[in-house]
N, C-alpha and C. Protein backbone atom coordinates (compact mmCIF):
# COMPACT_ATOMS: atom_id res chain seq x y z
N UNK A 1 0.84 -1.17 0.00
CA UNK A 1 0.00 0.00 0.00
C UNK A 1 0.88 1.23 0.00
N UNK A 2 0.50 1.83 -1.03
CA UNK A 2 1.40 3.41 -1.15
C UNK A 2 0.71 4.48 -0.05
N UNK A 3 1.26 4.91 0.54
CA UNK A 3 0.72 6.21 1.64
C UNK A 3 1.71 7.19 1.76
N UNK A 4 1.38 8.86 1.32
CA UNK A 4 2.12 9.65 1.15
C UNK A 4 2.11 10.41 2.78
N UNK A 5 3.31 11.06 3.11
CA UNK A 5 3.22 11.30 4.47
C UNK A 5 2.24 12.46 5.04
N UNK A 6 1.22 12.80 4.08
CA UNK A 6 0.19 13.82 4.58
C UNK A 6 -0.73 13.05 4.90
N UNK A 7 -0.57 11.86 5.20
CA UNK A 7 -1.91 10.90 5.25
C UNK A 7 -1.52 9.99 7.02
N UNK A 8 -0.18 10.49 7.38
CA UNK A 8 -0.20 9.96 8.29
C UNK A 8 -0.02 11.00 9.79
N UNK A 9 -0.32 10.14 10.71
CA UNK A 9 -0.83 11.00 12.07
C UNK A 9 -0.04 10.28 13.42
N UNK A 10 0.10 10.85 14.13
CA UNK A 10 0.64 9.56 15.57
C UNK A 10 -0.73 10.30 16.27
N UNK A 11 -0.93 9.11 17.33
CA UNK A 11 -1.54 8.48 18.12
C UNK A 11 -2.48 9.95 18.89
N UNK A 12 -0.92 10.46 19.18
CA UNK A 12 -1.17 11.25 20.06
C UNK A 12 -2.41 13.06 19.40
N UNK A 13 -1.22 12.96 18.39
CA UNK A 13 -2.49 13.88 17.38
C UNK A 13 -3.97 13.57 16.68
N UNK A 14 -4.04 12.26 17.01
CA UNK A 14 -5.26 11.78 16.20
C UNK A 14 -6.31 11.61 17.73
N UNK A 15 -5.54 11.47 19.11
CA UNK A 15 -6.34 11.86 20.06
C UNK A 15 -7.07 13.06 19.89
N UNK A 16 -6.35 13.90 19.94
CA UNK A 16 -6.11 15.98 20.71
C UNK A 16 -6.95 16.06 19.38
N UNK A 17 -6.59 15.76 17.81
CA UNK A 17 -7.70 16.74 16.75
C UNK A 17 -7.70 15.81 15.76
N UNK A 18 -9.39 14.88 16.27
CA UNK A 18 -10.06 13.63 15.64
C UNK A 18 -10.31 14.25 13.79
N UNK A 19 -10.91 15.77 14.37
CA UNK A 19 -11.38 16.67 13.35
C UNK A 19 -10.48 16.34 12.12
N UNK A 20 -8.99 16.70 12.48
CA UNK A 20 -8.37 17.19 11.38
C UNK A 20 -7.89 15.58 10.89
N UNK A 21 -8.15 14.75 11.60
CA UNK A 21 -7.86 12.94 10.85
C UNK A 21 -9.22 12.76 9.72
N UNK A 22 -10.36 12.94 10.50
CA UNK A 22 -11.70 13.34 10.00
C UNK A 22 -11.55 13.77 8.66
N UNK A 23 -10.81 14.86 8.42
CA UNK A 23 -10.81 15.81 7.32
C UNK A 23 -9.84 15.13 6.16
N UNK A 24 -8.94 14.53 7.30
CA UNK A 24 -7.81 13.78 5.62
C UNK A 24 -8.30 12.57 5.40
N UNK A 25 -9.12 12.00 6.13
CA UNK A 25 -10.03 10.77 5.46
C UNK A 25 -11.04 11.31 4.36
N UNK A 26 -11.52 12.77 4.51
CA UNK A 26 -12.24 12.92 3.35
C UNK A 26 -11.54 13.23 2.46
N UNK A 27 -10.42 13.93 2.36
CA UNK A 27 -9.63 14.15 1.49
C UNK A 27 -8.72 12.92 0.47
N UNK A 28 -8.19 12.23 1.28
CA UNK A 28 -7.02 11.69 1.22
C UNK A 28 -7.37 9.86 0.91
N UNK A 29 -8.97 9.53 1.80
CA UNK A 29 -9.53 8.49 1.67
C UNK A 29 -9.26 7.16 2.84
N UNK A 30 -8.04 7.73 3.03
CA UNK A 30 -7.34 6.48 4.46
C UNK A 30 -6.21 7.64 5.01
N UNK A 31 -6.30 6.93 6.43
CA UNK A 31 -4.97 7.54 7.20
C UNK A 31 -4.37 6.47 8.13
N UNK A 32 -3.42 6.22 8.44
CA UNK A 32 -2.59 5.65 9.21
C UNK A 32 -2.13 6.66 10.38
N UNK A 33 -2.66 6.11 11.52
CA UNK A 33 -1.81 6.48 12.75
C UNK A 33 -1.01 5.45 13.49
N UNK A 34 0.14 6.47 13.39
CA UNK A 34 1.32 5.82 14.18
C UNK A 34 1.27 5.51 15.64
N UNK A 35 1.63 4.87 16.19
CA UNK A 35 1.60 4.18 17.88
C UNK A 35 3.32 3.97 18.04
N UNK A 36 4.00 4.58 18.85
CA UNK A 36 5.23 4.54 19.06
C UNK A 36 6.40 4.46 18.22
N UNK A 37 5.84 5.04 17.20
CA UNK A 37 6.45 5.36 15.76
C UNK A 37 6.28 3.98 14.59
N UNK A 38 5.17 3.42 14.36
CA UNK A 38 5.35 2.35 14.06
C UNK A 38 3.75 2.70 13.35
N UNK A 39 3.26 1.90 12.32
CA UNK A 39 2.29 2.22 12.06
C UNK A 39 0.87 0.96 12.61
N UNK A 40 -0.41 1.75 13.44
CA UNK A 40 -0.85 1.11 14.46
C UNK A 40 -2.41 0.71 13.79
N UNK A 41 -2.56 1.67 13.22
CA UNK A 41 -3.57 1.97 12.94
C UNK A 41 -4.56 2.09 11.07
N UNK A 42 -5.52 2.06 10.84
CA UNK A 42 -5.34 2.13 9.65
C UNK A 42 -7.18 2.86 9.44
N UNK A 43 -7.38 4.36 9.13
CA UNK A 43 -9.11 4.60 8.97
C UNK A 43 -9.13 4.60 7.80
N UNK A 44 -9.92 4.41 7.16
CA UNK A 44 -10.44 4.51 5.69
C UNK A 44 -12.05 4.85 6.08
N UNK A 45 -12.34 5.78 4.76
CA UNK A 45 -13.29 5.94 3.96
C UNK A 45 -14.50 5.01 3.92
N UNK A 46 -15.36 5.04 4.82
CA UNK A 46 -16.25 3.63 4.45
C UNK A 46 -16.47 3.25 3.47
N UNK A 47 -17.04 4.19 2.27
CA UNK A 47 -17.09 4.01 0.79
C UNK A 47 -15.71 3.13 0.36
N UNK A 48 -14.90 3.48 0.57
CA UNK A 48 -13.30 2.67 -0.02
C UNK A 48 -13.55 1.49 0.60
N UNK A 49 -13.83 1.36 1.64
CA UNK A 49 -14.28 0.20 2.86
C UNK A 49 -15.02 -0.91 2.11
N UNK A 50 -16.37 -0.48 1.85
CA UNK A 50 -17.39 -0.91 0.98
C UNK A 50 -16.85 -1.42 -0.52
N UNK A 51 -16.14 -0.91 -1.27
CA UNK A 51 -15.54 -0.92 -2.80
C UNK A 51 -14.72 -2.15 -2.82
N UNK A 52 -13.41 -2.08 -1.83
CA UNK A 52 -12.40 -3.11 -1.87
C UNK A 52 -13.22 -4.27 -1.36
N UNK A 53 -14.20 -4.32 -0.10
CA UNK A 53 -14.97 -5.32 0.27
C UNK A 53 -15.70 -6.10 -0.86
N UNK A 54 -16.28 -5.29 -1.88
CA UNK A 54 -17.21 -6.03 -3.14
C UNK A 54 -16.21 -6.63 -3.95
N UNK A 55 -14.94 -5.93 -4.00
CA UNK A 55 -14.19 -6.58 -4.94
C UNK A 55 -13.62 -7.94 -4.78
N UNK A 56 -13.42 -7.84 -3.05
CA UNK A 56 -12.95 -9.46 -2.39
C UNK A 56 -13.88 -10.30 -2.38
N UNK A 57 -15.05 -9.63 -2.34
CA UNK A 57 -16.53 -10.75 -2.57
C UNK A 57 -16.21 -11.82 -4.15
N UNK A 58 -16.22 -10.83 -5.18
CA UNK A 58 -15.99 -10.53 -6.62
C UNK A 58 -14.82 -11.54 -6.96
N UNK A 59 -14.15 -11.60 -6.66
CA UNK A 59 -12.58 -12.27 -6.52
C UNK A 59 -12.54 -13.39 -5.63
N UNK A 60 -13.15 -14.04 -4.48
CA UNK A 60 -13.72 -15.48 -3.67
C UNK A 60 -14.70 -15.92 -4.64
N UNK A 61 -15.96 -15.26 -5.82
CA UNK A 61 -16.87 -16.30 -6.35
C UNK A 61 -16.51 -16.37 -7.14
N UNK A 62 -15.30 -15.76 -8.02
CA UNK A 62 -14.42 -16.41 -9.04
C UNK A 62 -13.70 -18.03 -9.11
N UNK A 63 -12.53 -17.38 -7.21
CA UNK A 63 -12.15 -18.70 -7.41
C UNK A 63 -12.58 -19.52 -6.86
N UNK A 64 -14.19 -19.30 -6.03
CA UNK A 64 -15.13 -21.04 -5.71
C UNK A 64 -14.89 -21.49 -7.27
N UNK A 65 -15.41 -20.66 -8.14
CA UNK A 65 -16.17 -21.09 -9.48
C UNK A 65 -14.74 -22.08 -10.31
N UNK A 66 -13.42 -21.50 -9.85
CA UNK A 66 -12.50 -22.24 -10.63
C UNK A 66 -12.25 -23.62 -9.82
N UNK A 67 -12.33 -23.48 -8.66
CA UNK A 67 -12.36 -24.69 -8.13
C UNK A 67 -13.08 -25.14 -8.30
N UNK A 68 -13.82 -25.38 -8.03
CA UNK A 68 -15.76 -26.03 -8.74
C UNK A 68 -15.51 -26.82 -9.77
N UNK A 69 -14.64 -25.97 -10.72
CA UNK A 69 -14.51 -26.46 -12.12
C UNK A 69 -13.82 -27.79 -12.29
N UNK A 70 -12.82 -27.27 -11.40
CA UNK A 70 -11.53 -28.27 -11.64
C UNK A 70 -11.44 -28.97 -10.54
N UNK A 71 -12.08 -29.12 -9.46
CA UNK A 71 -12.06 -29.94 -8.41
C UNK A 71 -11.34 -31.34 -8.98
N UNK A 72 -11.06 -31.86 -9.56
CA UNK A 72 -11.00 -33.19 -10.04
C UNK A 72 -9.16 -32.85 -9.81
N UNK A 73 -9.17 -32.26 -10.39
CA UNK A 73 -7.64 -31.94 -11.02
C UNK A 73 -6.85 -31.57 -9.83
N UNK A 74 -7.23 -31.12 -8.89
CA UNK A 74 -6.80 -30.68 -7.72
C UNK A 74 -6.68 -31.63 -7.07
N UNK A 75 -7.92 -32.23 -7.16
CA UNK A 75 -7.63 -33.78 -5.84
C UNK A 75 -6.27 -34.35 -6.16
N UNK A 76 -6.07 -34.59 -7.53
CA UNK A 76 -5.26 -35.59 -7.98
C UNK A 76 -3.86 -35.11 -7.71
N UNK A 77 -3.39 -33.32 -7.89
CA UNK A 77 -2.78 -32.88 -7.91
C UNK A 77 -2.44 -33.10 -6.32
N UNK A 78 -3.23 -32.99 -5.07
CA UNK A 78 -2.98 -33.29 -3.70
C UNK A 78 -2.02 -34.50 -3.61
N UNK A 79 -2.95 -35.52 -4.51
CA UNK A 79 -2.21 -36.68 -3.76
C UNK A 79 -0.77 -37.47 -4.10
């Protein structure tokens, strides 16, 4: 994941001014706050939340469907 450093916050600033984390999630879409210099945390955008979620939906009934297919080939390949 690419994150440019206006997108990130420590702990302690995302306590004291929720507002201005608030504001680079609308902007920016996600923020990372740091916890003892380390990255702790991760808000996103519910919408972005929602998007990547349909896509992992989107991408699991693919590969039921390839397994499904080929179940046969796999067993054999196991054993």
């Amino acid at each position: 994941m690419n994150v440019s450093s206006d997108c990130i916050v420590s702990i302690s600033e995302a306590n004291q001014n929720f507002s201005k984390v608030a504001r680079l999630v609308d902007e920016k879409k996600k923020v990372i706050v740091m916890k003892n210099n380390k990255p702790r945390y991760l808000i996103i955008d519910f919408e972005e939340y929602e998007s990547q979620r349909t896509e992992e939906q989107i991408l699991d009934k693919i590969a039921d469907e390839i397994f499904e297919k080929n179940f046969n080939a796999f067993k054999r390949l196991a054993e």
